[in-house]
C-alpha atoms as a PDB file:
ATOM      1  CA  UNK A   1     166.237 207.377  35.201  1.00  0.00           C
ATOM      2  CA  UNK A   2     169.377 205.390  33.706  1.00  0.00           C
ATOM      3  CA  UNK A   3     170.217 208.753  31.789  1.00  0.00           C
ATOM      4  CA  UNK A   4     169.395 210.668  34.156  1.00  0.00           C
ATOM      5  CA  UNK A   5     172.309 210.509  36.094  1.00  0.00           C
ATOM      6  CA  UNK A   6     174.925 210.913  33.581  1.00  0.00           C
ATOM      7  CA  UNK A   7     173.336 213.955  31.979  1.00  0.00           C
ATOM      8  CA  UNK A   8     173.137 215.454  35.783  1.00  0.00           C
ATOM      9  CA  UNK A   9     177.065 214.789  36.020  1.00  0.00           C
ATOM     10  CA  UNK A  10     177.570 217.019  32.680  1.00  0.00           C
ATOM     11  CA  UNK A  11     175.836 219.865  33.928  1.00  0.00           C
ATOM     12  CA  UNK A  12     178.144 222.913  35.179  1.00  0.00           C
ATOM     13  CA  UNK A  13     178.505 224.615  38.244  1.00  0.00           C
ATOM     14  CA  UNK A  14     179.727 227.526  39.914  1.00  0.00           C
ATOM     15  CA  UNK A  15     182.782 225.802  42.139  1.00  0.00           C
ATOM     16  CA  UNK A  16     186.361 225.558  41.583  1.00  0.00           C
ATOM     17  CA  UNK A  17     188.116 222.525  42.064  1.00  0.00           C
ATOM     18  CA  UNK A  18     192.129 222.070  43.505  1.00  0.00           C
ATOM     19  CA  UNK A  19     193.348 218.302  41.962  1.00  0.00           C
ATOM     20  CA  UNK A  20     196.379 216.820  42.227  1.00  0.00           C
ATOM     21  CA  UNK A  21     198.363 217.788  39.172  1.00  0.00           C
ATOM     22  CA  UNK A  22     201.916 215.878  38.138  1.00  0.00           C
ATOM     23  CA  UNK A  23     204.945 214.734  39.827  1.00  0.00           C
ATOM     24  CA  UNK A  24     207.939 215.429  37.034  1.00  0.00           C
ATOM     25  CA  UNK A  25     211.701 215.312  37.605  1.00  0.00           C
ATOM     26  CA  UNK A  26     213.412 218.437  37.458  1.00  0.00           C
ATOM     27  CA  UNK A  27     216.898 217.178  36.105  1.00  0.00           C
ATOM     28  CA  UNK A  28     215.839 217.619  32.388  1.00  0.00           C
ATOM     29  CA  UNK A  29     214.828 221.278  33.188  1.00  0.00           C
ATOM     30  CA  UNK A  30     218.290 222.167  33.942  1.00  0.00           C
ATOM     31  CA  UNK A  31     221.228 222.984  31.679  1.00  0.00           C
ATOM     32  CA  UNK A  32     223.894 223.975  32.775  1.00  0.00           C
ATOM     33  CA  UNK A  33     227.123 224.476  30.112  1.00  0.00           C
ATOM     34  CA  UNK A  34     230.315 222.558  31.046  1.00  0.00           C
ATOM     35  CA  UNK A  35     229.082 220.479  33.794  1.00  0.00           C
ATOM     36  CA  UNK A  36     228.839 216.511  33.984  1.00  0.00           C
ATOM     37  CA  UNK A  37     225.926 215.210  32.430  1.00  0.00           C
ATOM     38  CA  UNK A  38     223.435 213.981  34.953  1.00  0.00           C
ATOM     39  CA  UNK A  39     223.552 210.309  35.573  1.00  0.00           C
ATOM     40  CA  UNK A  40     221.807 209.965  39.082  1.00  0.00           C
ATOM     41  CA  UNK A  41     219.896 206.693  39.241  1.00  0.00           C
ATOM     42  CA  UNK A  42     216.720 208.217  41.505  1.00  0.00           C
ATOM     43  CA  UNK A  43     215.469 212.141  40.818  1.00  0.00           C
ATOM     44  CA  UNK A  44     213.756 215.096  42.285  1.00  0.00           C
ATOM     45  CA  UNK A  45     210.395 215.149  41.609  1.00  0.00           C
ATOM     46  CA  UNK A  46     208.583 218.821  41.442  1.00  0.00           C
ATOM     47  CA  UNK A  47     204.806 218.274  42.382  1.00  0.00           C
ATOM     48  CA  UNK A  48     201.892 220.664  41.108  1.00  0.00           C
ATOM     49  CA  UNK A  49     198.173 221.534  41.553  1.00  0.00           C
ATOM     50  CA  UNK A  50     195.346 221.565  38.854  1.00  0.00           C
ATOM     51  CA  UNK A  51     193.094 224.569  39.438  1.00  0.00           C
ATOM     52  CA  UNK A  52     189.427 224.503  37.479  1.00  0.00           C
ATOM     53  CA  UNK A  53     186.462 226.198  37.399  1.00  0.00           C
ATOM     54  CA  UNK A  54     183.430 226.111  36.805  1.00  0.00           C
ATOM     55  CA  UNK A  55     182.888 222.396  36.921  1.00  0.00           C
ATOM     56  CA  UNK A  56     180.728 219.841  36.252  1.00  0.00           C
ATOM     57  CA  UNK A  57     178.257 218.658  38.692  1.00  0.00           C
ATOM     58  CA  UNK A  58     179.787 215.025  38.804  1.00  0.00           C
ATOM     59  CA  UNK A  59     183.193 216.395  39.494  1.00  0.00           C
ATOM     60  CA  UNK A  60     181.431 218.520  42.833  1.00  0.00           C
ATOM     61  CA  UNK A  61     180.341 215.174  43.934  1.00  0.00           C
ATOM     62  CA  UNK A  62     182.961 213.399  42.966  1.00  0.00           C
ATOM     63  CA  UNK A  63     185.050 216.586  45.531  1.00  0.00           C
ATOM     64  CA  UNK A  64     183.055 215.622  48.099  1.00  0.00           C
ATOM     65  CA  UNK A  65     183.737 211.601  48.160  1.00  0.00           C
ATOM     66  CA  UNK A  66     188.083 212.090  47.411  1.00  0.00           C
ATOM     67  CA  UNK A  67     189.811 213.083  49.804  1.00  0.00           C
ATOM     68  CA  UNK A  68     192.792 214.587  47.596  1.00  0.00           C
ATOM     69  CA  UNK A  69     190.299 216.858  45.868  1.00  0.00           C
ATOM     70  CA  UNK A  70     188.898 220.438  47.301  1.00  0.00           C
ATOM     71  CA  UNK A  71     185.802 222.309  46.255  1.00  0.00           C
ATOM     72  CA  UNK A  72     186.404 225.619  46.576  1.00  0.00           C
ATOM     73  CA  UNK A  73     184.974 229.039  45.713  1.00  0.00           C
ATOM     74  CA  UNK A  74     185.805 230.103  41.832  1.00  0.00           C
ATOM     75  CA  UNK A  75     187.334 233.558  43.300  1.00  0.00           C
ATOM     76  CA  UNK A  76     190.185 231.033  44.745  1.00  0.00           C
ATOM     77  CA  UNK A  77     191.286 230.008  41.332  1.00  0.00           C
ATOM     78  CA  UNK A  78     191.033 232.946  39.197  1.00  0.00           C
ATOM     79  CA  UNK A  79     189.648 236.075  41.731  1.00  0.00           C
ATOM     80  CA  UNK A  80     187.599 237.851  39.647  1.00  0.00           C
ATOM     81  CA  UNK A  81     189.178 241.378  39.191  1.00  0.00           C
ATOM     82  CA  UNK A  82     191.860 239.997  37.395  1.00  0.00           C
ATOM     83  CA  UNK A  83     192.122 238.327  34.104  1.00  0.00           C
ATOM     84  CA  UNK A  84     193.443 234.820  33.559  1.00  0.00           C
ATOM     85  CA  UNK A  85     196.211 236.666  30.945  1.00  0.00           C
ATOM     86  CA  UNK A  86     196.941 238.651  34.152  1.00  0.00           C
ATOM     87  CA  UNK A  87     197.045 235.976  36.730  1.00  0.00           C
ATOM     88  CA  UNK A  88     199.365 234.070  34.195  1.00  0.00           C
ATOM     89  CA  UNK A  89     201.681 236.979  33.714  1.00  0.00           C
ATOM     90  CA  UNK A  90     201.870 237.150  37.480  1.00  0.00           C
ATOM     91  CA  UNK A  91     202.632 233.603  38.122  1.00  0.00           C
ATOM     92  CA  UNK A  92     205.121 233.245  35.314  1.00  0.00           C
ATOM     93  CA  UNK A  93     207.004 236.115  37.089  1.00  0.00           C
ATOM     94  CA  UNK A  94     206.944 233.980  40.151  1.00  0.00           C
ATOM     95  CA  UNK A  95     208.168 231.045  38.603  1.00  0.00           C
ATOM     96  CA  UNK A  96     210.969 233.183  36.829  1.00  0.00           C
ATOM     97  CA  UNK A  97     212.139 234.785  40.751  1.00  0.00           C
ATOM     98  CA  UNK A  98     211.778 231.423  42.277  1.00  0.00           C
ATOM     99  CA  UNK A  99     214.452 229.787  39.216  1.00  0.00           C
ATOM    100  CA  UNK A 100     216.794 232.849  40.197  1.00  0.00           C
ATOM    101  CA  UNK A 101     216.526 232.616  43.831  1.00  0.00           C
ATOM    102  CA  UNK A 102     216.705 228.726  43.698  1.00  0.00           C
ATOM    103  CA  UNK A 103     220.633 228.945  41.338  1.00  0.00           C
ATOM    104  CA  UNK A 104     222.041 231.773  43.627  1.00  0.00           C
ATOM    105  CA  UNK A 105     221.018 229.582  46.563  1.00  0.00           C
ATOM    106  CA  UNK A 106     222.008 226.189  45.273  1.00  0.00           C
ATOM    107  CA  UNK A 107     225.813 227.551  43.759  1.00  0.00           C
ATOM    108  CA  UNK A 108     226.270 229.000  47.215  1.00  0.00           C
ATOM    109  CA  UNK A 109     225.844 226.034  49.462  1.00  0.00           C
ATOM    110  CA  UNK A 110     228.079 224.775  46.530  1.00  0.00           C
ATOM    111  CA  UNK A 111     230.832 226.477  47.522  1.00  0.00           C
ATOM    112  CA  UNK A 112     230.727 229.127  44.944  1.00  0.00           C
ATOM    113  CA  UNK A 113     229.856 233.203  44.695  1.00  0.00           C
ATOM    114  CA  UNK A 114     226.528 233.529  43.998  1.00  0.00           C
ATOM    115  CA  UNK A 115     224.114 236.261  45.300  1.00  0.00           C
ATOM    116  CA  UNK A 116     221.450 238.672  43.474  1.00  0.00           C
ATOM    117  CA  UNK A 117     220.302 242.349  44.150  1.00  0.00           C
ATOM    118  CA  UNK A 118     216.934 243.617  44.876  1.00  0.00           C
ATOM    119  CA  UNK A 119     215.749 246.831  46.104  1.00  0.00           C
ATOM    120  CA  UNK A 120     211.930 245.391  47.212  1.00  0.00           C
ATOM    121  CA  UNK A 121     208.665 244.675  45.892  1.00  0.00           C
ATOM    122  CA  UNK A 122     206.875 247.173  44.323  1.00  0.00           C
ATOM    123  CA  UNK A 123     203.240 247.546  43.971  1.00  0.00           C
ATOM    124  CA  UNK A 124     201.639 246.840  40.528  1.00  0.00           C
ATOM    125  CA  UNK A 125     198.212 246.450  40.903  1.00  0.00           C
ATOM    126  CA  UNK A 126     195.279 246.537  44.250  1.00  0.00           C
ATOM    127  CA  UNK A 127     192.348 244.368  43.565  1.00  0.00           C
ATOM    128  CA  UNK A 128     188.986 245.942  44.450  1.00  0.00           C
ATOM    129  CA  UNK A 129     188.342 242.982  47.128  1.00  0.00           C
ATOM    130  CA  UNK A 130     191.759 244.505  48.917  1.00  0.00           C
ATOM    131  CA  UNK A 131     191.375 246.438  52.030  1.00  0.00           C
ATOM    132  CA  UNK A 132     194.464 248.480  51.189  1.00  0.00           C
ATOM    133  CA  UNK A 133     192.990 251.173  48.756  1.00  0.00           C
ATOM    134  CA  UNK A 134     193.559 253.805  50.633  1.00  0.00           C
ATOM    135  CA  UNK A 135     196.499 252.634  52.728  1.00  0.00           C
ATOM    136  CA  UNK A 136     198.820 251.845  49.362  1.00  0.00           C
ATOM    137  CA  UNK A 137     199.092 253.510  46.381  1.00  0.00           C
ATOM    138  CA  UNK A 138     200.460 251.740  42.751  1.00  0.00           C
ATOM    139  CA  UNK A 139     204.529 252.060  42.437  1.00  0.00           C
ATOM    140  CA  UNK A 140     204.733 251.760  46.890  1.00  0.00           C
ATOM    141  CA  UNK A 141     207.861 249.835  46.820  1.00  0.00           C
ATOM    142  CA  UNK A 142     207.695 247.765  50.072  1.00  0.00           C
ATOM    143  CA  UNK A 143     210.693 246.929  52.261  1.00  0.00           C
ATOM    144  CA  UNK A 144     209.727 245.235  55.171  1.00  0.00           C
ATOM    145  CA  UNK A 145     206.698 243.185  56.532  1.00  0.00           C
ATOM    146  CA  UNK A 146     206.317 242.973  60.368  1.00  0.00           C
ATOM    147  CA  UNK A 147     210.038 243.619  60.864  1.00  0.00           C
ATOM    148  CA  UNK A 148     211.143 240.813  58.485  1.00  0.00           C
ATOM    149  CA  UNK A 149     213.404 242.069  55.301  1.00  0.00           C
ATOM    150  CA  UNK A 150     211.294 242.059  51.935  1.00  0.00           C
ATOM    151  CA  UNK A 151     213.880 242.834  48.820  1.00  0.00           C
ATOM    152  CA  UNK A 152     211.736 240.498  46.474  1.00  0.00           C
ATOM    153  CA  UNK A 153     208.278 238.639  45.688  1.00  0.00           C
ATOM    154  CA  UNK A 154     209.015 235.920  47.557  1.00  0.00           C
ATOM    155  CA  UNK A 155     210.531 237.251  50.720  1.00  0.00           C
ATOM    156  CA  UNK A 156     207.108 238.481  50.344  1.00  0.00           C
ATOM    157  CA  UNK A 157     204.805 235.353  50.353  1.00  0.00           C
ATOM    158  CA  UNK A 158     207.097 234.133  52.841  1.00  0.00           C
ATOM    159  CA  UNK A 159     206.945 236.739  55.441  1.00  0.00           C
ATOM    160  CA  UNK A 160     203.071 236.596  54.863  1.00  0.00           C
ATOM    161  CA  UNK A 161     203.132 232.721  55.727  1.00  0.00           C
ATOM    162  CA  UNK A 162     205.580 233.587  58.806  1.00  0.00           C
ATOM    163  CA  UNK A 163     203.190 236.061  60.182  1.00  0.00           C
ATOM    164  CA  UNK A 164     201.128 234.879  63.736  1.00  0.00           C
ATOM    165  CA  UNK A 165     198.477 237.358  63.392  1.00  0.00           C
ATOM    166  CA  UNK A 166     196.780 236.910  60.052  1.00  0.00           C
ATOM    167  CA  UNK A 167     194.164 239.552  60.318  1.00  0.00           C
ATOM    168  CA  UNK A 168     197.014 242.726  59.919  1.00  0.00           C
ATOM    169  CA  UNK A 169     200.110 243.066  59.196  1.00  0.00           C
ATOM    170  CA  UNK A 170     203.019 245.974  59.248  1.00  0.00           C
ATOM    171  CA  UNK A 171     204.507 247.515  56.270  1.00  0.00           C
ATOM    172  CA  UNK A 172     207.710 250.025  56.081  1.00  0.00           C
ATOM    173  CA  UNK A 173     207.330 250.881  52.242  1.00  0.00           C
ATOM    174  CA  UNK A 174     208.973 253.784  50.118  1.00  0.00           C
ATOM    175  CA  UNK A 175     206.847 256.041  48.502  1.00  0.00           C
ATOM    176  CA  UNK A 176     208.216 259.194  46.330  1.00  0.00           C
ATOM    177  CA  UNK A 177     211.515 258.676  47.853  1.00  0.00           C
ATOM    178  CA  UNK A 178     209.791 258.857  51.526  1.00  0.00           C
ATOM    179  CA  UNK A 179     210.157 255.833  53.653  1.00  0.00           C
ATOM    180  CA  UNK A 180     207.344 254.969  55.922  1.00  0.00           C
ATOM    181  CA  UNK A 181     205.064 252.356  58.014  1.00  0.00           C
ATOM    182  CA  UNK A 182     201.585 251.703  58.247  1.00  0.00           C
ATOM    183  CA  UNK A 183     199.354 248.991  58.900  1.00  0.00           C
ATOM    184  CA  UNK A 184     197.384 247.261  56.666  1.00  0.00           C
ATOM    185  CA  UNK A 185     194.457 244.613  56.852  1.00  0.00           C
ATOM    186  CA  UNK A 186     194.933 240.858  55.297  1.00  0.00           C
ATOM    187  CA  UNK A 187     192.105 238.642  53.595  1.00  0.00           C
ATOM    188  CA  UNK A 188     192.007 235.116  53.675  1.00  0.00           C
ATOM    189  CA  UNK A 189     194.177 232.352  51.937  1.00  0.00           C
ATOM    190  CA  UNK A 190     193.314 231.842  48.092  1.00  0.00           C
ATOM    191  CA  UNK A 191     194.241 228.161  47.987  1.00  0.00           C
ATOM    192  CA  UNK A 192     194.511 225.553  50.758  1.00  0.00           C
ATOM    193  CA  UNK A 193     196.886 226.041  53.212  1.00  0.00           C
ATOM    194  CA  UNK A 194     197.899 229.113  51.631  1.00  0.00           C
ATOM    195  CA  UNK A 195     199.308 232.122  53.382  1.00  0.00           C
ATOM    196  CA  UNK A 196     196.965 235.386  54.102  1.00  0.00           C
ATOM    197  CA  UNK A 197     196.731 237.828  51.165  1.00  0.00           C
ATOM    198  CA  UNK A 198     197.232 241.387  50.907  1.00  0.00           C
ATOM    199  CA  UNK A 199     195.009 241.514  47.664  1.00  0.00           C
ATOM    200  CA  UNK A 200     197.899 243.300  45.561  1.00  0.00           C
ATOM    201  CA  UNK A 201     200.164 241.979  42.323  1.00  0.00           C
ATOM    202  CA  UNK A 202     203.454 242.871  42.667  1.00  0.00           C
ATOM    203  CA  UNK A 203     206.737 242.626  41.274  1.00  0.00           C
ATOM    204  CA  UNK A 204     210.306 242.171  42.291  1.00  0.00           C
ATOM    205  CA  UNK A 205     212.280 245.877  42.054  1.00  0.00           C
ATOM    206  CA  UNK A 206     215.555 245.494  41.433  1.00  0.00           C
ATOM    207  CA  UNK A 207     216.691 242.358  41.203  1.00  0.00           C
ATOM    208  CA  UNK A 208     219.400 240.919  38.807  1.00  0.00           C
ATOM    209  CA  UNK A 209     221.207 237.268  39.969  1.00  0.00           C
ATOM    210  CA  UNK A 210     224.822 237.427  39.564  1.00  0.00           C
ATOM    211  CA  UNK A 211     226.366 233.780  38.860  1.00  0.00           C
ATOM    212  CA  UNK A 212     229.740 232.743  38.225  1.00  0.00           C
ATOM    213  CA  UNK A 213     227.928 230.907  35.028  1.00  0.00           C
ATOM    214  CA  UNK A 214     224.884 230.262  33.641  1.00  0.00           C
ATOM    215  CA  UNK A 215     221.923 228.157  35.049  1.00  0.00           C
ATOM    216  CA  UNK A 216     219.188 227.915  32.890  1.00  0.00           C
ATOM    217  CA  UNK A 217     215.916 226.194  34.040  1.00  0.00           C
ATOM    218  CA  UNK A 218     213.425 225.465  31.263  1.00  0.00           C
ATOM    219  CA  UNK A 219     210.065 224.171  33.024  1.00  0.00           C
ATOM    220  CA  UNK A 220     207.883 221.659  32.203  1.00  0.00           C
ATOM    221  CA  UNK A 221     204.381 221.220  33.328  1.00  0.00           C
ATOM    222  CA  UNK A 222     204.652 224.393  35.656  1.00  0.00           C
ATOM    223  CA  UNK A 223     202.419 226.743  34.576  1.00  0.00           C
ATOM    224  CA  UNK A 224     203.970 229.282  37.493  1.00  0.00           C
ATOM    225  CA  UNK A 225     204.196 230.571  41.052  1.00  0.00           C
ATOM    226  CA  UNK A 226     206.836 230.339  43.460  1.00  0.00           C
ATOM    227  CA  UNK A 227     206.318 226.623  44.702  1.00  0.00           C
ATOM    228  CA  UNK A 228     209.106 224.631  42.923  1.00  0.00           C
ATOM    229  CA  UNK A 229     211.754 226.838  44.586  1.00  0.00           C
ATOM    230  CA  UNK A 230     213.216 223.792  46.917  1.00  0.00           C
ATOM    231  CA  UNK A 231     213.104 221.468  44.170  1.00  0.00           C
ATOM    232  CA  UNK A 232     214.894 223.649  41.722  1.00  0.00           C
ATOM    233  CA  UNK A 233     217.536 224.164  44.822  1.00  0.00           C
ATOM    234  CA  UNK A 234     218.002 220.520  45.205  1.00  0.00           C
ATOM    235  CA  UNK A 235     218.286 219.487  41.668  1.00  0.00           C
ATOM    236  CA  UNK A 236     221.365 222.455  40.754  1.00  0.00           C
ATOM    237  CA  UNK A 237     222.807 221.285  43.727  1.00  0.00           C
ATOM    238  CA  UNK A 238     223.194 217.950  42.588  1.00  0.00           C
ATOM    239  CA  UNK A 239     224.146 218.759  39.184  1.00  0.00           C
ATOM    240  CA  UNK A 240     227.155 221.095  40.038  1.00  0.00           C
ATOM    241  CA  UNK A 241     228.639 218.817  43.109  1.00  0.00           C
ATOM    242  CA  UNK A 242     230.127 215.336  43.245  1.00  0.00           C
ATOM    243  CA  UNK A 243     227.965 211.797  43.654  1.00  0.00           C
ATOM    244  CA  UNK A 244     224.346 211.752  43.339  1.00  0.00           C
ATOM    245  CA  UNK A 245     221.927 213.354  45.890  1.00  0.00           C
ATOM    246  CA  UNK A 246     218.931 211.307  45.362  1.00  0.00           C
ATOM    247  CA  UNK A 247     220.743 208.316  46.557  1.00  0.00           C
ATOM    248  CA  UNK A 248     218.906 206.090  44.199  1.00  0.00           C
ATOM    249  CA  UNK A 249     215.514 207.139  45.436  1.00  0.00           C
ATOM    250  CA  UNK A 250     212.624 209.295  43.720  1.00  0.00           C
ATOM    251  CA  UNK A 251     212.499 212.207  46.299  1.00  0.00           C
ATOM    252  CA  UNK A 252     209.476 215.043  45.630  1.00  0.00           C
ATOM    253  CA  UNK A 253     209.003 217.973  47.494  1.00  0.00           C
ATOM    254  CA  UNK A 254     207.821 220.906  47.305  1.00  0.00           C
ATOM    255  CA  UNK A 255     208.038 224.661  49.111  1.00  0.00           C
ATOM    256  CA  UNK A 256     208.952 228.383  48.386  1.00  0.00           C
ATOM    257  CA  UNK A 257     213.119 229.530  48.381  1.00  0.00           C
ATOM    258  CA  UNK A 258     214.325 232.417  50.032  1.00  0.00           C
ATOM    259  CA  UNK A 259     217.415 234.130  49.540  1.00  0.00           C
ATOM    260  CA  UNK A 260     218.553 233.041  53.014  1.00  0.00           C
ATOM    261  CA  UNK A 261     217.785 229.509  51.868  1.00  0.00           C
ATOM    262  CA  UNK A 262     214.907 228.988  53.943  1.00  0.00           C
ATOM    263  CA  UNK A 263     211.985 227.068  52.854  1.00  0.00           C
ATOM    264  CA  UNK A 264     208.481 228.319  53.294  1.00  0.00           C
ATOM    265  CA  UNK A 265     205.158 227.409  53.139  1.00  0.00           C
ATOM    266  CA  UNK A 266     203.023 226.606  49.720  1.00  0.00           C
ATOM    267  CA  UNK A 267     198.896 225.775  49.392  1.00  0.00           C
ATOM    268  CA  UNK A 268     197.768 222.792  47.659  1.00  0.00           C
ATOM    269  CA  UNK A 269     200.056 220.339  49.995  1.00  0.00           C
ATOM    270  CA  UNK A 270     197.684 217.391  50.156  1.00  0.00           C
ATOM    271  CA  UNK A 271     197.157 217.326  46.645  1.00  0.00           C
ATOM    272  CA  UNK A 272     200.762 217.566  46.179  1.00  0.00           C
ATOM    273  CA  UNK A 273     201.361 214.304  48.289  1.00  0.00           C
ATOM    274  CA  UNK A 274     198.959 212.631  46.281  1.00  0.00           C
ATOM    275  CA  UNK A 275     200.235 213.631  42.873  1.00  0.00           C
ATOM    276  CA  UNK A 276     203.901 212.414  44.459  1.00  0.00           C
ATOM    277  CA  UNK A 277     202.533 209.147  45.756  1.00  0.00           C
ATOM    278  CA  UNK A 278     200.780 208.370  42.109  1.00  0.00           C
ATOM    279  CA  UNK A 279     204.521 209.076  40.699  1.00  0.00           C
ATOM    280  CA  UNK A 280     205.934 205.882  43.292  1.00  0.00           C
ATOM    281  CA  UNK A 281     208.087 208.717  45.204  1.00  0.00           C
ATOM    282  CA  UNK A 282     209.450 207.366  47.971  1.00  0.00           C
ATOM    283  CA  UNK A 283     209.523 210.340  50.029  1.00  0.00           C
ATOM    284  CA  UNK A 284     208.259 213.918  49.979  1.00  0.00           C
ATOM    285  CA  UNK A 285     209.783 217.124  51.364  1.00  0.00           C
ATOM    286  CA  UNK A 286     207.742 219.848  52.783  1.00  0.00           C
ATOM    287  CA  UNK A 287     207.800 223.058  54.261  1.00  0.00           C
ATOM    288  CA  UNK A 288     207.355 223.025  58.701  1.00  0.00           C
ATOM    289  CA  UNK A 289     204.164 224.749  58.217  1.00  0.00           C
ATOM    290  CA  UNK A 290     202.553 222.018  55.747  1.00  0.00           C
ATOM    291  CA  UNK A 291     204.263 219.368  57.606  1.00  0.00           C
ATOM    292  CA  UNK A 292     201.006 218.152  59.372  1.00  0.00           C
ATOM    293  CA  UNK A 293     198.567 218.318  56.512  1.00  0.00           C
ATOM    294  CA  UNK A 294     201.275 216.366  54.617  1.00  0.00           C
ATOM    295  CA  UNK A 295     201.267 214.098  56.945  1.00  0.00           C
ATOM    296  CA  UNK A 296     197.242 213.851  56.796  1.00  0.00           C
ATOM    297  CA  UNK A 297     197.197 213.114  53.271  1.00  0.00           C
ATOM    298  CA  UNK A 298     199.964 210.731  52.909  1.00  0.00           C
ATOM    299  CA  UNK A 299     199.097 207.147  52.542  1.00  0.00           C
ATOM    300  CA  UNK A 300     202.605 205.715  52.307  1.00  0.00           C
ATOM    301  CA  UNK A 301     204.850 208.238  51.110  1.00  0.00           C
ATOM    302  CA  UNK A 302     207.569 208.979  54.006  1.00  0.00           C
ATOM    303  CA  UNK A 303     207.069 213.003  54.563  1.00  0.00           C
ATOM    304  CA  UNK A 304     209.803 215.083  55.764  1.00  0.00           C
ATOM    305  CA  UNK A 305     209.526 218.355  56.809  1.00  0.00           C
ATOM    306  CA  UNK A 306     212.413 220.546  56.603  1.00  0.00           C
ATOM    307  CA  UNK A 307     212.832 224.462  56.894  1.00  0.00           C
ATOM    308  CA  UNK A 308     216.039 225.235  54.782  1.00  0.00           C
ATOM    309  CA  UNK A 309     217.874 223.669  51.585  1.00  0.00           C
ATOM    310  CA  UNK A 310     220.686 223.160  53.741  1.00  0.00           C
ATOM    311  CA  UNK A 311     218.929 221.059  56.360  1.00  0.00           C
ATOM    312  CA  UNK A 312     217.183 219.265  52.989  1.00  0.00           C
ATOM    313  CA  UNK A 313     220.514 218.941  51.891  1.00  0.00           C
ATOM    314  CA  UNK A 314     222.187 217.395  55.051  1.00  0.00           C
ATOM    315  CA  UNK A 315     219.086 215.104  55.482  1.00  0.00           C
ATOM    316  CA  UNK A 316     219.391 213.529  52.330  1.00  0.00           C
ATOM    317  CA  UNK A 317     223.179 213.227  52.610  1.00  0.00           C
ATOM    318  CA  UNK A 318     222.844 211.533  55.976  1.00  0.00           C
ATOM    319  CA  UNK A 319     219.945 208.970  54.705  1.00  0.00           C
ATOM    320  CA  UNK A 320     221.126 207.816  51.448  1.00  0.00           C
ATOM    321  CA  UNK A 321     221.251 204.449  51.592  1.00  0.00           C
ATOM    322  CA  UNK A 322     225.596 204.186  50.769  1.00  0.00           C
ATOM    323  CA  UNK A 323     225.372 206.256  54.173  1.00  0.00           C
ATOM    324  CA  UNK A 324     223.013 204.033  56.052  1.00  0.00           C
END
C-alpha cells in the first residue's frame, strides 16, 4: 500500500489545471531611447496564469484541497479545434496589441501625441464549437458589439466582458464593402472569470501606433494575451514622467487596456493574487469586474480595484507614502 499511493499520484488524467504563474516587474521590459534610466526603489509587478493539461492524478487532488488552483475542462486550456501553434500565434498577437495600446495610452496621459489607427477586427478563423457558422463568414470585419465601438482585438474582449446579457450579443460588421447587423449567440467563459466567447480568432485590421518615439516592450515570462495591458500602462508612465510612481512599494496588477484607457476585465484573477502575494506585493490592482473575486482570494495583499489608468494613476499618486 506504501507505493501505492505515489504511483496513483503519477497517473494522468483528462483535466486541465489554472495555477498561479509569476509575479515579474515590468521595468526591465521597457526601453525606451533617451529617457532617464529607471531608478524607482519599489516596481510594477505583471502577474500570470499557468495553464496544463492533462495532469496527473495527484495534481487533481491536490486542485481540489488549494484554493488558488482550478480544475477545469482540457477544452478551457487549449479548445480542441485549434492547435497549440495556433493558440500561441493568437495570443502573441494579443500580447503585441496590448504593448501598442498600453504606449499610446501611457505617452498620452503623459502629456504627449500619441494615438493609433484601426479600422476593426476582422474575422480569421470560426471554431466548429461556435454558434456563428452561418451568421459570420472568414474576412467579416466587425465594427461594433452591442453599440460599443470595436476598431481592435481588445475593444473586442472588452466589450464582450461589458456585455449584461451573456447568452447574445449584437454585431454591425462589414462584409464585401456592405455594412450590416445581426445577432449572434455567445458560449461560455474559457478561463475563470473570463468574459463570454464568440468562438472566433481574430485579428486587429488596421492598426498602426503612431508615437512621437519609440517604446519597445520586450516580455518576459508572458507567453501572451491581452492581460498585462495596465501594467505595461503604468510602468511607461513612470519611465517617461518625473519621480517614481511606485512610491517605494511593489504594486501588481493586472487587467486589459483600451484605447480610451479603460481597464477591463481578465480570467485567472485569484490565481493572479496569489502569484502577487508569493512575490511580497504589497498591493494588487484589478479590473471592477474581478474586484470581488480578488478580494476572495487575497490573504493580505491590499486589492484595489480601479476602471481606468488614469484613476490607477491618480490613486497611486495620492497614496504614496511622500503624499501621505
Amino acid at each position: 500500500m506504501g507505493l501505492l499511493a505515489p504511483a496513483v499520484a503519477i497517473v494522468p488524467t483528462p483535466h486541465g489545471l489554472y495555477a498561479p504563474g509569476t509575479a515579474v516587474a515590468v521595468a526591465p521590459m521597457i526601453d525606451i531611447p533617451d529617457a532617464e534610466p529607471e531608478s524607482n526603489e519599489g516596481a510594477f509587478l505583471l502577474t500570470t496564469v499557468v495553464g496544463q493539461t492533462p495532469i496527473l492524478a495527484g495534481q487533481l487532488l491536490l486542485g481540489h484541497l488549494d484554493d488558488t488552483l482550478v480544475i477545469v475542462p482540457p477544452e478551457r486550456i487549449v479548445p480542441p479545434e485549434v492547435s497549440p501553434q495556433e493558440l500561441m500565434a493568437e495570443n502573441a498577437r494579443m500580447l503585441d496589441e496590448s504593448q501598442a495600446v498600453a504606449s499610446v495610452v501611457a505617452l498620452r496621459l503623459a502629456g504627449y501625441n500619441a494615438f493609433f489607427t484601426g479600422t476593426g477586427v476582422r474575422v480569421t478563423g470560426i471554431s466548429p464549437e461556435s454558434q456563428v457558422q452561418d451568421l459570420l463568414q472568414l474576412g467579416d470585419r466587425i465594427i461594433a458589439l452591442d453599440d460599443m465601438p470595436v476598431r481592435t482585438t481588445s475593444d473586442l474582449i472588452v466589450a464582450l466582458g461589458s456585455l449584461v446579457n451573456w447568452s447574445s450579443a449584437r454585431v454591425t460588421l462589414v462584409r464585401a464593402g456592405e455594412t450590416m447587423e445581426i445577432t449572434i449567440p455567445l458560449l461560455p467563459p474559457s478561463e475563470p472569470e473570463g468574459p463570454p466567447r464568440i468562438g472566433i480568432t481574430i485579428e486587429t485590421a488596421g492598426q498602426v501606433a503612431q508615437l512621437p518615439f519609440p517604446v519597445e516592450i520586450q516580455p518576459r515570462s508572458v507567453v501572451g494575451g491581452p492581460s498585462a495591458g495596465l501594467m505595461f500602462t503604468l510602468a511607461i508612465y513612470d519611465r517617461v514622467t518625473p519621480g517614481d510612481l511606485t512610491g517605494g512599494r511593489r504594486i501588481a496588477g493586472t487587467g486589459t487596456i483600451d484605447p480610451e484607457g479603460r481597464v477591463g476585465p481578465i480570467g485567472g484573477v485569484a490565481q493572479k493574487v496569489a502569484a502577487a502575494e508569493r512575490a511580497g506585493a504589497s498591493h494588487f490592482l484589478v479590473p471592477r469586474e474581478n474586484a470581488i473575486d480578488a478580494r476572495r482570494a487575497s490573504r493580505r495583499i491590499v486589492i484595489v480595484e480601479v476602471g481606468t489608468a488614469e484613476e490607477a494613476i491618480r490613486w497611486l499618486e495620492s497614496t504614496a507614502p511622500d503624499n501621505s
